[in-house]
C-alpha atoms as a PDB file:
ATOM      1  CA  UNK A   1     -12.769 -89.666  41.440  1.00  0.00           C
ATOM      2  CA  UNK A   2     -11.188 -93.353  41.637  1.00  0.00           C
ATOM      3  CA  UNK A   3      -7.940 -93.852  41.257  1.00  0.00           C
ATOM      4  CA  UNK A   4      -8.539 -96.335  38.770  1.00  0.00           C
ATOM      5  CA  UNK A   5     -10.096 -93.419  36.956  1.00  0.00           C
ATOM      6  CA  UNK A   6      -7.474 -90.799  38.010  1.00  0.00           C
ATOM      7  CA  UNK A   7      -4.509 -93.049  36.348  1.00  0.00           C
ATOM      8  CA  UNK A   8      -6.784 -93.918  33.039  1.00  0.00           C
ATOM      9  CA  UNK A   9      -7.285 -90.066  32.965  1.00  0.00           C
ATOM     10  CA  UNK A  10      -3.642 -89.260  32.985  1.00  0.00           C
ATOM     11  CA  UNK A  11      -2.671 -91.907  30.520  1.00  0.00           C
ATOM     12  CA  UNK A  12      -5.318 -90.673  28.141  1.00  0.00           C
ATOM     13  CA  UNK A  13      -3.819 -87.810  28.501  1.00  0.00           C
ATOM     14  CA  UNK A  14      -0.214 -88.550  27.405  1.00  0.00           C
ATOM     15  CA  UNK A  15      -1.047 -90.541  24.743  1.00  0.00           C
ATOM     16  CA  UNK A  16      -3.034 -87.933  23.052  1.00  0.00           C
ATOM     17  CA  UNK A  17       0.106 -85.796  23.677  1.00  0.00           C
ATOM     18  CA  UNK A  18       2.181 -87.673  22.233  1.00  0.00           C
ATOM     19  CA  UNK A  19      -0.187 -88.503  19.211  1.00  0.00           C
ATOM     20  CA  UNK A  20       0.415 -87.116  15.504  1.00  0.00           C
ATOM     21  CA  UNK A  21      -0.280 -83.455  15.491  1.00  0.00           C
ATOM     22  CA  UNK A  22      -0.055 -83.445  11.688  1.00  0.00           C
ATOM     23  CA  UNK A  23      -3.854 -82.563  11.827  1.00  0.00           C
ATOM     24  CA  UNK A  24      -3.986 -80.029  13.675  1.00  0.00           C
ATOM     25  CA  UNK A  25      -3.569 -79.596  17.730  1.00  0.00           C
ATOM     26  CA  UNK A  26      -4.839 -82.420  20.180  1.00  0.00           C
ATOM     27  CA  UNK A  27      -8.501 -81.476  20.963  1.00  0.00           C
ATOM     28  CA  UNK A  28      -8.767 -83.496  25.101  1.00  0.00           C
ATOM     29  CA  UNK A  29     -11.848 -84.547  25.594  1.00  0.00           C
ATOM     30  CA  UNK A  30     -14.359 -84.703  26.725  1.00  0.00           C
ATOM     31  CA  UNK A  31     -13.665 -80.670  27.270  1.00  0.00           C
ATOM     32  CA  UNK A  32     -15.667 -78.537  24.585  1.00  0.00           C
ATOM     33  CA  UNK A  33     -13.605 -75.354  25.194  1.00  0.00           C
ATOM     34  CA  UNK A  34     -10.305 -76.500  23.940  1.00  0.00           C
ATOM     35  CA  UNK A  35     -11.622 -77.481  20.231  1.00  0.00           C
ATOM     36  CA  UNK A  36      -8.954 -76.272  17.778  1.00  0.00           C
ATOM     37  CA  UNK A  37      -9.703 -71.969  17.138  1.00  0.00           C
ATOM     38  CA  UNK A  38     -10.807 -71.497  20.434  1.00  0.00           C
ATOM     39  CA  UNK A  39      -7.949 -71.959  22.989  1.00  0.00           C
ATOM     40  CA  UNK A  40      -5.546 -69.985  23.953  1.00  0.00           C
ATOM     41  CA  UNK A  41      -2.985 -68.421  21.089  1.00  0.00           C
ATOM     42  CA  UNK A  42      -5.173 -68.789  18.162  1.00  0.00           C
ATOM     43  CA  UNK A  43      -4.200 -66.646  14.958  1.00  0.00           C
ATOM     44  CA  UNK A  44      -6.157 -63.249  14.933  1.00  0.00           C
ATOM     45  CA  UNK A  45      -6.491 -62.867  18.661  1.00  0.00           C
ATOM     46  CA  UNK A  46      -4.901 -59.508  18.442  1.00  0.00           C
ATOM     47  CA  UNK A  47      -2.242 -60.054  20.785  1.00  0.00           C
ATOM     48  CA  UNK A  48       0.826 -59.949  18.541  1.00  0.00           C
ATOM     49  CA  UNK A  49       3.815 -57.241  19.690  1.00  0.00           C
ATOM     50  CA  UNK A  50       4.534 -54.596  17.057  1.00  0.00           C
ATOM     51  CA  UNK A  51       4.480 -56.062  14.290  1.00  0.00           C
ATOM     52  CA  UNK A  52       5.205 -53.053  11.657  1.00  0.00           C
ATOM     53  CA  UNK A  53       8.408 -51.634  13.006  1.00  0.00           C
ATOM     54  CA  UNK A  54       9.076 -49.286  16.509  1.00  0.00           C
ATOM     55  CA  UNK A  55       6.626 -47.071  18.070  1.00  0.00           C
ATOM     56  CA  UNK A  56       7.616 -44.129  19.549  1.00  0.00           C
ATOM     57  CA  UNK A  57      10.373 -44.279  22.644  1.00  0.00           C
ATOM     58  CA  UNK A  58       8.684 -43.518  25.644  1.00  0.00           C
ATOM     59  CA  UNK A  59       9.217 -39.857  25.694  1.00  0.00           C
ATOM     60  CA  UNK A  60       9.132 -39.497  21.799  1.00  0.00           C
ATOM     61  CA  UNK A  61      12.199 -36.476  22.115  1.00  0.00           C
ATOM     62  CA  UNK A  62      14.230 -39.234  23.518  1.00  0.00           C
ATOM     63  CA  UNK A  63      16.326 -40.429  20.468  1.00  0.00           C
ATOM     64  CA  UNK A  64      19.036 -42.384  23.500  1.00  0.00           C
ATOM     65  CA  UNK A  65      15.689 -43.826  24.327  1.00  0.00           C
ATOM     66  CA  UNK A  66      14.878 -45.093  20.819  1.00  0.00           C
ATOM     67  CA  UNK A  67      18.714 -45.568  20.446  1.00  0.00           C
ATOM     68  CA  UNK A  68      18.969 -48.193  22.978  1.00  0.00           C
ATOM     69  CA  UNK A  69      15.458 -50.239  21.919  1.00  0.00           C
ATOM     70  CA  UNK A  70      17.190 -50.974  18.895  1.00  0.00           C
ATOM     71  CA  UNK A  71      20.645 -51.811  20.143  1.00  0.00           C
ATOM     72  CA  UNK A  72      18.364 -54.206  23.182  1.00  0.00           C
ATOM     73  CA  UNK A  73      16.847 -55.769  19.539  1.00  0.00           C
ATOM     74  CA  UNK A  74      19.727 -56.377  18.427  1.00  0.00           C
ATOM     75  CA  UNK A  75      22.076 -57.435  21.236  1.00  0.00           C
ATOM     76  CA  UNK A  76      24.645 -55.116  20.665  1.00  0.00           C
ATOM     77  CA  UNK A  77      26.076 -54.845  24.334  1.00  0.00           C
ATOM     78  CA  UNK A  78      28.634 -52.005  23.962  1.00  0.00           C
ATOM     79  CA  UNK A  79      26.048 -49.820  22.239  1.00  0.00           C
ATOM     80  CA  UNK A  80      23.542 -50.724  24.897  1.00  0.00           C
ATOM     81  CA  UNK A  81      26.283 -49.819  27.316  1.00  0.00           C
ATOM     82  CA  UNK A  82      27.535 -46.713  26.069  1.00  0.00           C
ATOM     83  CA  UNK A  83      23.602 -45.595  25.619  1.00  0.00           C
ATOM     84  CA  UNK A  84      23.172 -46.384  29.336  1.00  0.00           C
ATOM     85  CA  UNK A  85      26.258 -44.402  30.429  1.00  0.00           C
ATOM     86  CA  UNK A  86      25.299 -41.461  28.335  1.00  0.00           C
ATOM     87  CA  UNK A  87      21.759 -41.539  29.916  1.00  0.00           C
ATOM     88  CA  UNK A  88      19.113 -43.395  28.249  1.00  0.00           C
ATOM     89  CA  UNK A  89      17.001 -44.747  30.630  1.00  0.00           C
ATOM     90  CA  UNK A  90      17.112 -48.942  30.845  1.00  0.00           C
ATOM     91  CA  UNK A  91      13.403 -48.650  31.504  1.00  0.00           C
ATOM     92  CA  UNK A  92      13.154 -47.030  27.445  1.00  0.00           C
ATOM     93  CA  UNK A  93       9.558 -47.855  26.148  1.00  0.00           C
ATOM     94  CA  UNK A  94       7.595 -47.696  22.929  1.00  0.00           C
ATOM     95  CA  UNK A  95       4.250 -45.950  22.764  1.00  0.00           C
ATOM     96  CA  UNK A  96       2.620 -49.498  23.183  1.00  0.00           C
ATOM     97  CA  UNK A  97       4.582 -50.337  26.211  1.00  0.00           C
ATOM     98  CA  UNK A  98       7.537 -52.561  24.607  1.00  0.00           C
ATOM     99  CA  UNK A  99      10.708 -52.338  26.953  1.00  0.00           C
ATOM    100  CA  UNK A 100      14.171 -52.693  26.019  1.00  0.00           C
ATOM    101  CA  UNK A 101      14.274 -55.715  28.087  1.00  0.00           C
ATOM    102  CA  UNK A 102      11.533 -56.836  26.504  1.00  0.00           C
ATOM    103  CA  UNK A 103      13.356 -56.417  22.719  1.00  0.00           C
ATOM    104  CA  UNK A 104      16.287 -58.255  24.442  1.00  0.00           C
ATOM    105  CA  UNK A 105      14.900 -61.265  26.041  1.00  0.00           C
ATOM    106  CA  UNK A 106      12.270 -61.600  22.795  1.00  0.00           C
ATOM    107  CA  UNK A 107      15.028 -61.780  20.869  1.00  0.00           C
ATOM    108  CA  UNK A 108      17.696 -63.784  22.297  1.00  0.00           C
ATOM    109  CA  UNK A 109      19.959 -61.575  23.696  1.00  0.00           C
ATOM    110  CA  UNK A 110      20.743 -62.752  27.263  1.00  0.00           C
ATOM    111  CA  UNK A 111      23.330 -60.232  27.681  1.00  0.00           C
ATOM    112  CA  UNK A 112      21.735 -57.494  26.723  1.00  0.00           C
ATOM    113  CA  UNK A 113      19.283 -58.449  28.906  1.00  0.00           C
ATOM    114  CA  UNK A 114      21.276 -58.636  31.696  1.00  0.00           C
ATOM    115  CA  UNK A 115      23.086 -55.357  30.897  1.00  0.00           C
ATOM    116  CA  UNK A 116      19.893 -53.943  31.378  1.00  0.00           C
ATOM    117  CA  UNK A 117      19.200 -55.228  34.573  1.00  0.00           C
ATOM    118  CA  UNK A 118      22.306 -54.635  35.931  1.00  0.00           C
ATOM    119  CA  UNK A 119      22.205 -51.128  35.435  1.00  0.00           C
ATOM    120  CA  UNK A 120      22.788 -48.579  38.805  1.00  0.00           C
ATOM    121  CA  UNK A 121      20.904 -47.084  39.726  1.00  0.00           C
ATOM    122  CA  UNK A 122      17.645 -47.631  37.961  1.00  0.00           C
ATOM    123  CA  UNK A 123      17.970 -50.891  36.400  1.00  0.00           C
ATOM    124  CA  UNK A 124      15.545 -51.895  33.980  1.00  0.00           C
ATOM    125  CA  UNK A 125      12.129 -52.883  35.959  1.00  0.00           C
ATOM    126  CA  UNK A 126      10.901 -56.597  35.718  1.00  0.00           C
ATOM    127  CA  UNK A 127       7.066 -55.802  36.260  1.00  0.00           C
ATOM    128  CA  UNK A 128       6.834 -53.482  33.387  1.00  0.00           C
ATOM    129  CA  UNK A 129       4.147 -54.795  31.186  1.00  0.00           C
ATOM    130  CA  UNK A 130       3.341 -53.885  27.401  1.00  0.00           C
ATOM    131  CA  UNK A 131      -0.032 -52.925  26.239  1.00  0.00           C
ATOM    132  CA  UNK A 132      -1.236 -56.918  26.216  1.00  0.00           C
ATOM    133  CA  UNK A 133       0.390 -57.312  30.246  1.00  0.00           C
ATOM    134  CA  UNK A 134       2.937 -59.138  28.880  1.00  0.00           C
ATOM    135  CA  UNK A 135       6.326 -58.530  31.397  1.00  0.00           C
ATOM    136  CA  UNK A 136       9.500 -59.655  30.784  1.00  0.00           C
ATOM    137  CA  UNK A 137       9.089 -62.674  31.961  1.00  0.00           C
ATOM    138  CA  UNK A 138       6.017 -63.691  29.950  1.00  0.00           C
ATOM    139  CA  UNK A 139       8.592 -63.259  26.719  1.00  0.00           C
ATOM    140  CA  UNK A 140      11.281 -65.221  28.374  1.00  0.00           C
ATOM    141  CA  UNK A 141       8.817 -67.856  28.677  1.00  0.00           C
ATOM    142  CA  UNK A 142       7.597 -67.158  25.038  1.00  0.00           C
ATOM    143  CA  UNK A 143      11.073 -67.524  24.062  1.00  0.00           C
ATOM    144  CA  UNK A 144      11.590 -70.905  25.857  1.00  0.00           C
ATOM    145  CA  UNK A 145      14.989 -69.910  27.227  1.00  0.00           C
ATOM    146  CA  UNK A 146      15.363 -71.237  30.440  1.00  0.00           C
ATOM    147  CA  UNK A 147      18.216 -69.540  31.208  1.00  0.00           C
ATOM    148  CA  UNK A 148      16.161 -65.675  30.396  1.00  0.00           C
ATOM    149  CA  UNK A 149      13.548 -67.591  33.017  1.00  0.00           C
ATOM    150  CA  UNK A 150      16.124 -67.945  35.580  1.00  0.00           C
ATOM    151  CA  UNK A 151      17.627 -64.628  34.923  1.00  0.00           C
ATOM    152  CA  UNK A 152      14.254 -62.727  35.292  1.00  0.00           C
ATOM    153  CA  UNK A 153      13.032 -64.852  38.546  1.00  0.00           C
ATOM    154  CA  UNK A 154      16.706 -64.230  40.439  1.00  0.00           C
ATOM    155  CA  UNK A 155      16.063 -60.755  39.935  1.00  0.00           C
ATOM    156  CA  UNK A 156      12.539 -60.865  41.396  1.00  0.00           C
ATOM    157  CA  UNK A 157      10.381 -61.441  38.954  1.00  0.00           C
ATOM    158  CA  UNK A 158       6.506 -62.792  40.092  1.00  0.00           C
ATOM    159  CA  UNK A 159       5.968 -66.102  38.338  1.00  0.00           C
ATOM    160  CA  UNK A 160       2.349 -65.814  39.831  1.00  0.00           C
ATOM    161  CA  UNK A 161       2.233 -61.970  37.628  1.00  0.00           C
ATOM    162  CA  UNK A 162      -0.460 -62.864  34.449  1.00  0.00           C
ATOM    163  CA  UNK A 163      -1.282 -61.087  31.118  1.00  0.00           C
ATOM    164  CA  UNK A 164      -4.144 -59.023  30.282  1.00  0.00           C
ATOM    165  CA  UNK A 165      -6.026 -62.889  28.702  1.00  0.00           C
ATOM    166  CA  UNK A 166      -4.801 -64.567  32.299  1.00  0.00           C
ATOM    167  CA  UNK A 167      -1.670 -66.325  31.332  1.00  0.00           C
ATOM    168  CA  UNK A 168       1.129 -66.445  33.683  1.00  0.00           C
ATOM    169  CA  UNK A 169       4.475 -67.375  31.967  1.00  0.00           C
ATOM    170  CA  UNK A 170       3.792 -71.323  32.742  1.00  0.00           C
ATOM    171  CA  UNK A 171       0.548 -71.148  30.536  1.00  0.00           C
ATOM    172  CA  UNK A 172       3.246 -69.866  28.019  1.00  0.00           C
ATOM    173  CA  UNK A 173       5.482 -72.097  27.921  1.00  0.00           C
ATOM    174  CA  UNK A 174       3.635 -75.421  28.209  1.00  0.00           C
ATOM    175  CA  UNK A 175       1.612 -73.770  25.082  1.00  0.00           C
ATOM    176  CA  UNK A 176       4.862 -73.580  23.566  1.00  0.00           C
ATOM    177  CA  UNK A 177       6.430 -76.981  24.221  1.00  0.00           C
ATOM    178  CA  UNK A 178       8.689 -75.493  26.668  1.00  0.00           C
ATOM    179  CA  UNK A 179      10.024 -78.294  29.185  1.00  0.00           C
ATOM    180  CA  UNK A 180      13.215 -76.739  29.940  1.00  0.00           C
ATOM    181  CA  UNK A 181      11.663 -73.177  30.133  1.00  0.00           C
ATOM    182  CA  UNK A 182       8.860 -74.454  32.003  1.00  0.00           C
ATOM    183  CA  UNK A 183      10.680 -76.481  35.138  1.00  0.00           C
ATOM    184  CA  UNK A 184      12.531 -73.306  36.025  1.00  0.00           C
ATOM    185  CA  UNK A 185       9.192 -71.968  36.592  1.00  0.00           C
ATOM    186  CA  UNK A 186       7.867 -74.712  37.678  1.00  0.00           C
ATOM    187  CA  UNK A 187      10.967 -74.264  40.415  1.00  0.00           C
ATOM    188  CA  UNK A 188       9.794 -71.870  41.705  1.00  0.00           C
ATOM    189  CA  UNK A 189       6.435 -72.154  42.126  1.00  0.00           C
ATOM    190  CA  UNK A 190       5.384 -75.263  41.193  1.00  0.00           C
ATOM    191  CA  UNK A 191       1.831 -76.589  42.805  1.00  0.00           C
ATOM    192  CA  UNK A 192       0.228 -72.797  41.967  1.00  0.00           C
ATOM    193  CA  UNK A 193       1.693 -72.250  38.532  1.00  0.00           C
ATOM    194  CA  UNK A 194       1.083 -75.913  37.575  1.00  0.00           C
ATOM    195  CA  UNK A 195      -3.148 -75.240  38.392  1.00  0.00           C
ATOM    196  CA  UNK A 196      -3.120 -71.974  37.543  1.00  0.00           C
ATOM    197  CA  UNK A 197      -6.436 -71.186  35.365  1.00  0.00           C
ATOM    198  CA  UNK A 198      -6.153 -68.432  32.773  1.00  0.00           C
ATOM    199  CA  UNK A 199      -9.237 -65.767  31.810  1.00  0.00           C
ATOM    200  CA  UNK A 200     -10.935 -69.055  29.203  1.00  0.00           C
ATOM    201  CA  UNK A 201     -10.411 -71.605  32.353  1.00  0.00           C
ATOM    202  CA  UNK A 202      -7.677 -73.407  30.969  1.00  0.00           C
ATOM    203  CA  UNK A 203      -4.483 -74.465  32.832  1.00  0.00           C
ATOM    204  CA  UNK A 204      -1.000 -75.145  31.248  1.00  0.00           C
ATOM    205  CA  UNK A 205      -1.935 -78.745  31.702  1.00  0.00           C
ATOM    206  CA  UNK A 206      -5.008 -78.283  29.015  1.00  0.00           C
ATOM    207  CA  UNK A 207      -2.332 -76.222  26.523  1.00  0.00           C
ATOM    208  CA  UNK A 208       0.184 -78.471  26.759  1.00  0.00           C
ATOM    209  CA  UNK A 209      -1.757 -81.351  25.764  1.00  0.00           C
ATOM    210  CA  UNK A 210      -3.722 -79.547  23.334  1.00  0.00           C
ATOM    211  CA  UNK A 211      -0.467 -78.942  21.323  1.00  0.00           C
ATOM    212  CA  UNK A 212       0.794 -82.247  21.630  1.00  0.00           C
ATOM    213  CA  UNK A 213       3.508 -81.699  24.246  1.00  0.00           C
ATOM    214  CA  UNK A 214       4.021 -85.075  25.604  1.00  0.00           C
ATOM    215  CA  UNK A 215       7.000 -83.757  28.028  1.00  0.00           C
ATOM    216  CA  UNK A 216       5.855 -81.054  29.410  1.00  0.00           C
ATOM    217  CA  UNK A 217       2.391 -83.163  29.900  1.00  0.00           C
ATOM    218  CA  UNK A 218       4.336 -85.092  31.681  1.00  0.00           C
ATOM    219  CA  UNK A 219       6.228 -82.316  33.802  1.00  0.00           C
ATOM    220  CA  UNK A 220       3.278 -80.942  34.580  1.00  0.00           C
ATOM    221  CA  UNK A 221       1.693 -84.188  36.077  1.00  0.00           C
ATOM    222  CA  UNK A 222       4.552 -84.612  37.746  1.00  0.00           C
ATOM    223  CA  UNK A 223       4.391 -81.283  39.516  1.00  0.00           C
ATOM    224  CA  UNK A 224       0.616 -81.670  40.609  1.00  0.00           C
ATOM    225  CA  UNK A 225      -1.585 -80.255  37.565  1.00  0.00           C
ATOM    226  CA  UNK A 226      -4.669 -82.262  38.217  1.00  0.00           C
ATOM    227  CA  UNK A 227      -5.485 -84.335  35.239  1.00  0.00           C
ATOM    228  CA  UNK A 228      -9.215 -84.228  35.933  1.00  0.00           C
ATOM    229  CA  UNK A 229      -9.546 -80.778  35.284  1.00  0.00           C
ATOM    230  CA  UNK A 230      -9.003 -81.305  31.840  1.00  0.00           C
ATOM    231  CA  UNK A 231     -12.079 -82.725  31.898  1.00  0.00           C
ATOM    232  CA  UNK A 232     -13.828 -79.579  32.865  1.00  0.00           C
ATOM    233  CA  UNK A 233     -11.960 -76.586  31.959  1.00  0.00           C
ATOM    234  CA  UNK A 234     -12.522 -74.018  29.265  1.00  0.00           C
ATOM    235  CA  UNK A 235     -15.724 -74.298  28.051  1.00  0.00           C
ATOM    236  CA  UNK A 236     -17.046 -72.368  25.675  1.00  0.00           C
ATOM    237  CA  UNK A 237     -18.310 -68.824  26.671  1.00  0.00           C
ATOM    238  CA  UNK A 238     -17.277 -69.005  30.085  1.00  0.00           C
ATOM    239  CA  UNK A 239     -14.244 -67.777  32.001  1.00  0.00           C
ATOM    240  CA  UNK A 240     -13.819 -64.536  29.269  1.00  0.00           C
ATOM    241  CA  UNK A 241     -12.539 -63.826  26.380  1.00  0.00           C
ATOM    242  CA  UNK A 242      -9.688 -65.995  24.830  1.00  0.00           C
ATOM    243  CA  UNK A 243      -6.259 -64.530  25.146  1.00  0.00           C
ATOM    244  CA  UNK A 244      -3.138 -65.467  23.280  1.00  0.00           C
ATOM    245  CA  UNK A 245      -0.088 -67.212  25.230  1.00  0.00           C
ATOM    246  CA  UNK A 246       1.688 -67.348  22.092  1.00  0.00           C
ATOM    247  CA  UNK A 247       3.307 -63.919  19.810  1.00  0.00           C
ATOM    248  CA  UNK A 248       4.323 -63.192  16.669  1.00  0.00           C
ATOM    249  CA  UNK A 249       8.178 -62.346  16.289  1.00  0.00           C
ATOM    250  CA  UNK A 250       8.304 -58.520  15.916  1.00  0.00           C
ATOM    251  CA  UNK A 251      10.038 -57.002  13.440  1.00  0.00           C
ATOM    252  CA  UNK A 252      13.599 -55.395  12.887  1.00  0.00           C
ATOM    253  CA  UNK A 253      13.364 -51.695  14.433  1.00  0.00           C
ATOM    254  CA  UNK A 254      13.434 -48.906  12.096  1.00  0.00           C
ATOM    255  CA  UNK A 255      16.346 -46.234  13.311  1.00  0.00           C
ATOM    256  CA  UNK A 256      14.884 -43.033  14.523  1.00  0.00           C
ATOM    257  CA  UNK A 257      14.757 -39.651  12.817  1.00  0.00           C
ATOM    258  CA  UNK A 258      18.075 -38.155  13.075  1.00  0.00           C
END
């Protein structure tokens, strides 16, 4: 490829980013496998978290278990605390694979997350994954809180670690319009996670644009996504089946039996 080519790419590439997305997402072309209802996050991909209230703690007899998923949900620290020092474990579960930390950093609650993770001796483990592979740092990501990011990699999270479609946490957040969320990540490892190719062949560079995200576009060009390969990625019925990088909010726990 020229470089003549290579820059025309790249602006073509911002300025559909930073075009009007009142019609609907930025379709780059010429790639046929990000058209609008086929990339990744598209409604009815069945990825959502619970969306009709908690599952079962893992270890349904566990009620400190279910006890501490909704106090993670809801950020309240000195329950979360009290729950830990009693003996619910700060790896707690539902029956689809839904950690506490999970509940915490999906909804906000930095210190509750870090409660959990600070827990001796069996802290609450990074690389647990729910039923769709998503870890905690895939909904820290999801979130867009850079600080949650930070949090989760200084306590060893893998930025490389993907969901069950082939997202790592950067597909995430660039499909979110995460810049902040994104160069923590990007921090870390930047030239992998920036070419990174999910299961549908599309890297965060193709989201990003896709959705309009002119900054993280450009934060992602900055950090070495290849703008060429949004020429080529993602095309329809290759690369597998079309995961979601983006989740529904789930809703308010339910208290358990008493």
């Amino acid at each position: 490829m020229s470089d003549s080519w290579a820059a025309a790419l790249r602006a073509s590439l911002l300025q559909q980013a930073a075009a009007s997305n009142e019609d609907g997402p930025v379709v780059l072309q010429p790639s046929a496998g990000l058209r609008q209802g086929s990339g990744v996050g598209d409604a009815g991909s069945g990825v959502g978290p619970r969306a009709g209230g908690a599952g079962a703690a893992d270890g349904a007899e566990s009620a400190g278990g279910a006890q501490l998923l909704l106090a993670s949900q809801a950020g309240d620290v000195p329950t979360l605390l009290r729950l830990l020092a009693d003996g619910a474990p700060a790896g707690a579960a539902d029956a689809e694979g839904t950690t506490a930390l999970h509940l915490a950093i999906e909804s906000g609650h930095l210190a509750a997350a870090a409660a959990l993770l600070s827990h001796r001796p069996s802290p609450a483990p990074l690389a647990a994954a729910d039923a769709e592979g998503w870890r905690a740092l895939h909904f820290a990501a999801h979130r867009g809180c850079a600080a949650a990011v930070r949090l989760c990699l200084e306590r060893g999270a893998d930025p490389h670690a993907a969901t069950r479609s082939g997202c790592t946490a950067a597909h995430i957040a660039a499909h979110g319009g995460h810049a902040d969320a994104l160069a923590v990540l990007l921090s870390a490892a930047a030239g992998a996670l920036a070419c990174a190719a999910n299961a549908a062949a599309q890297q965060p560079l193709h989201l990003a644009a896709q959705e309009g995200h002119a900054a993280v576009v450009r934060l992602l060009l900055s950090s070495g996504a290849p703008a060429e390969a949004a020429a080529g990625g993602g095309a329809p019925g290759g690369g597998g089946p079309r995961g979601a990088a983006t989740r529904p909010t789930a809703a308010p726990r339910a208290p358990p039996p008493a």
